[in-house]
C-alpha atoms as a PDB file:
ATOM      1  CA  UNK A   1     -35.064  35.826  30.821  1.00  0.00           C
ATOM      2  CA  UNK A   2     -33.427  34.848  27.376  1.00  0.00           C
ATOM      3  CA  UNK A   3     -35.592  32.070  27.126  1.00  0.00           C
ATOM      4  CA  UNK A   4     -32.435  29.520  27.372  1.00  0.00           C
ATOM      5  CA  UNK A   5     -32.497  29.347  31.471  1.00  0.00           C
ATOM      6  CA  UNK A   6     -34.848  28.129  33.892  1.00  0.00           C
ATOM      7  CA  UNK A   7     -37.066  30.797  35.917  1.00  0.00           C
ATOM      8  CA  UNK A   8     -34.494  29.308  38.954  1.00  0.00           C
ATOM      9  CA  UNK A   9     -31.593  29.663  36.819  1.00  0.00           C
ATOM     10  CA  UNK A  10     -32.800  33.533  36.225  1.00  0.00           C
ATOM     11  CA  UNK A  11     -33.719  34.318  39.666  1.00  0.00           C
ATOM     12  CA  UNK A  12     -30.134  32.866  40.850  1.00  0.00           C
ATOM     13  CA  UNK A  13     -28.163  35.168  38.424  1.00  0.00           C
ATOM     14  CA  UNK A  14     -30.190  38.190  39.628  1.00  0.00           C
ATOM     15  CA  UNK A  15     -29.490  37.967  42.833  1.00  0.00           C
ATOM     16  CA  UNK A  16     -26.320  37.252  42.482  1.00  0.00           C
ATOM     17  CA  UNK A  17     -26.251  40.142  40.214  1.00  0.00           C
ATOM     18  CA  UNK A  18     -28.066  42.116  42.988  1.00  0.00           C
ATOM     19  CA  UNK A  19     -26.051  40.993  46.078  1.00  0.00           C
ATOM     20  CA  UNK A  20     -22.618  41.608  47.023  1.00  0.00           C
ATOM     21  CA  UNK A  21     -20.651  38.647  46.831  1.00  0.00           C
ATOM     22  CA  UNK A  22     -20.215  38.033  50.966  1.00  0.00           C
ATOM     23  CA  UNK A  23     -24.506  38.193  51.188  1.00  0.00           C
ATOM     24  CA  UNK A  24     -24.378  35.359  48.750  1.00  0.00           C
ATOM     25  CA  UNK A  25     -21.643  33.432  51.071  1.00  0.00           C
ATOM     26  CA  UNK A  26     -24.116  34.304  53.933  1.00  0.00           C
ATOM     27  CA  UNK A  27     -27.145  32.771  52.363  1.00  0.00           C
ATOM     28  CA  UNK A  28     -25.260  29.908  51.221  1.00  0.00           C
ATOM     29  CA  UNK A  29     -23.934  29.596  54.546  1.00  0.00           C
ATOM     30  CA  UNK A  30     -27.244  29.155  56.614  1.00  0.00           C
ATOM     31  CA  UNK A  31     -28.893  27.221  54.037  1.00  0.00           C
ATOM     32  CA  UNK A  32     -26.102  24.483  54.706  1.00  0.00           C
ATOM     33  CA  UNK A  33     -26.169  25.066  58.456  1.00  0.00           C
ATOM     34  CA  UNK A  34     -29.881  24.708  58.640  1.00  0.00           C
ATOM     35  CA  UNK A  35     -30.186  26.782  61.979  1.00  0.00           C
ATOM     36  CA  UNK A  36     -30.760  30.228  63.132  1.00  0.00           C
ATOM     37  CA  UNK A  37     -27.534  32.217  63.364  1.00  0.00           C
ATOM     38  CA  UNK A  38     -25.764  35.268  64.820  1.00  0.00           C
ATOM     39  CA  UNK A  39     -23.556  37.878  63.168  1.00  0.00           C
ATOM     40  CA  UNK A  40     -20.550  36.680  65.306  1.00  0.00           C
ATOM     41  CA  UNK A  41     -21.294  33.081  64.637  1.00  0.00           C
ATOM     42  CA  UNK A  42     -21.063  33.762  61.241  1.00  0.00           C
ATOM     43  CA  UNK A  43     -17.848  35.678  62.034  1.00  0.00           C
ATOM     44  CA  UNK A  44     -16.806  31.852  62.790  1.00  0.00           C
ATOM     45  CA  UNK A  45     -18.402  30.057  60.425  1.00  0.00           C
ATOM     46  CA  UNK A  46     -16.114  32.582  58.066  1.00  0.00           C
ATOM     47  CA  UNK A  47     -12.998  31.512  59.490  1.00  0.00           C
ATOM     48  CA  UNK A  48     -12.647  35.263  61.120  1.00  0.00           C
ATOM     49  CA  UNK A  49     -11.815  36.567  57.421  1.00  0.00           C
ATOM     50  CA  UNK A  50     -14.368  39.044  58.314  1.00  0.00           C
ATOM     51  CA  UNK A  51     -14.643  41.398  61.161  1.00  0.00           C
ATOM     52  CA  UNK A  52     -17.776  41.089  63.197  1.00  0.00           C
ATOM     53  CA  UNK A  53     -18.750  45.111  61.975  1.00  0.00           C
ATOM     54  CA  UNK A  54     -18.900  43.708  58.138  1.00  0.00           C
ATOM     55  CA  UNK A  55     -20.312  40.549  58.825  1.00  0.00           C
ATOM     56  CA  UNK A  56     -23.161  42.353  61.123  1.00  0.00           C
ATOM     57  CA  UNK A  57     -23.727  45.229  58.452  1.00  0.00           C
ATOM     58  CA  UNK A  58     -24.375  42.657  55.783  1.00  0.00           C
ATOM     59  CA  UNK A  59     -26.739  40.724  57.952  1.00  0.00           C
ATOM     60  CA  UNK A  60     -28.505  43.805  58.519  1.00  0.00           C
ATOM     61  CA  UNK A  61     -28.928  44.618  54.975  1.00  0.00           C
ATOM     62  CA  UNK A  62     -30.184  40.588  54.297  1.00  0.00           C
ATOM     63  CA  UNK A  63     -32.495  41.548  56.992  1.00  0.00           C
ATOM     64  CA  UNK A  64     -33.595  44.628  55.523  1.00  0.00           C
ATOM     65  CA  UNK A  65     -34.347  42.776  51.752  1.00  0.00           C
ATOM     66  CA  UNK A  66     -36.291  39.782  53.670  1.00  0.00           C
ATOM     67  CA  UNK A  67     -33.989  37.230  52.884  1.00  0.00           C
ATOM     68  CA  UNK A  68     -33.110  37.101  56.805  1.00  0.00           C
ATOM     69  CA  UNK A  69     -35.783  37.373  59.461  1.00  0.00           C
ATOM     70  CA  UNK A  70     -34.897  37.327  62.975  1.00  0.00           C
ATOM     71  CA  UNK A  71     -35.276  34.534  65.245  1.00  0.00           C
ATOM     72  CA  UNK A  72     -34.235  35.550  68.878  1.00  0.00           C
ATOM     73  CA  UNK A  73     -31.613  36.757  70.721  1.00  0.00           C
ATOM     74  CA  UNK A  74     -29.572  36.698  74.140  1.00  0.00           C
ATOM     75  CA  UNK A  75     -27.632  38.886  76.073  1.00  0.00           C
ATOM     76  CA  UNK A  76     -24.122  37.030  76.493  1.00  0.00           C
ATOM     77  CA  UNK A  77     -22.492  39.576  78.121  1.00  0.00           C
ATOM     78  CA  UNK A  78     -23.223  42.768  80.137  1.00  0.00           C
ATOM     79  CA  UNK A  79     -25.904  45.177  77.803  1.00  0.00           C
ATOM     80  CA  UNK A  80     -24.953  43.532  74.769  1.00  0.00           C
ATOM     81  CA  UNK A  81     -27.763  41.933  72.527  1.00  0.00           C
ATOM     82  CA  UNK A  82     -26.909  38.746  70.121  1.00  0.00           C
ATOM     83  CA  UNK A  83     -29.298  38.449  67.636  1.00  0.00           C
ATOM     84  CA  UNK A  84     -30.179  35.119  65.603  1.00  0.00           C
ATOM     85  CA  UNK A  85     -31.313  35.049  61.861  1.00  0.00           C
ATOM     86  CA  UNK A  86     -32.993  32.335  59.911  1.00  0.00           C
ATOM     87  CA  UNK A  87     -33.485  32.238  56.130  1.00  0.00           C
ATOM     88  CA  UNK A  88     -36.873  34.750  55.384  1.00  0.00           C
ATOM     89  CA  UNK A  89     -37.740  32.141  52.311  1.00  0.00           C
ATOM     90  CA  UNK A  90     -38.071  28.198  52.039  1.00  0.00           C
ATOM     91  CA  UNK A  91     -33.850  27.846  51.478  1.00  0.00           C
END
């Protein structure tokens, strides 16, 4: 901190710092939606700008930090698995 910026302001740039730009859009997008989602939800949510293997890797990876925590899934189709994320803090 340089003593200028809020201890929110800090944080913020950090993990913007530490996250690649689409992890940011996928934080910022289920804190606005306010409900678990899935990778290929998010896939919709995106517009389909990004293929369901990127937007599923990077939700992974959230996962894997603790900024996404699961919450369910279903099986839409024959042996696949859709799982649901929520935020893993307050949002």
């Amino acid at each position: 901190m340089t003593g200028e910026e809020t201890p929110e302001e800090f944080w913020a740039t950090l993990a913007a710092r530490l996250l690649h730009p689409f992890q940011v859009q996928i934080i910022e997008a289920m804190r606005w939606i306010e409900r678990p989602l899935s990778a290929s939800e998010l896939v919709h949510v995106f517009e389909r700008k990004q293929r369901l293997s990127t937007v599923a890797y990077h939700v992974r990876r959230l996962d894997s930090l603790g900024a996404l925590k699961p919450a369910g899934q279903r099986n839409p189709a024959r042996g696949s698995v859709e799982k649901f994320y929520r935020l893993g803090f307050g949002g």
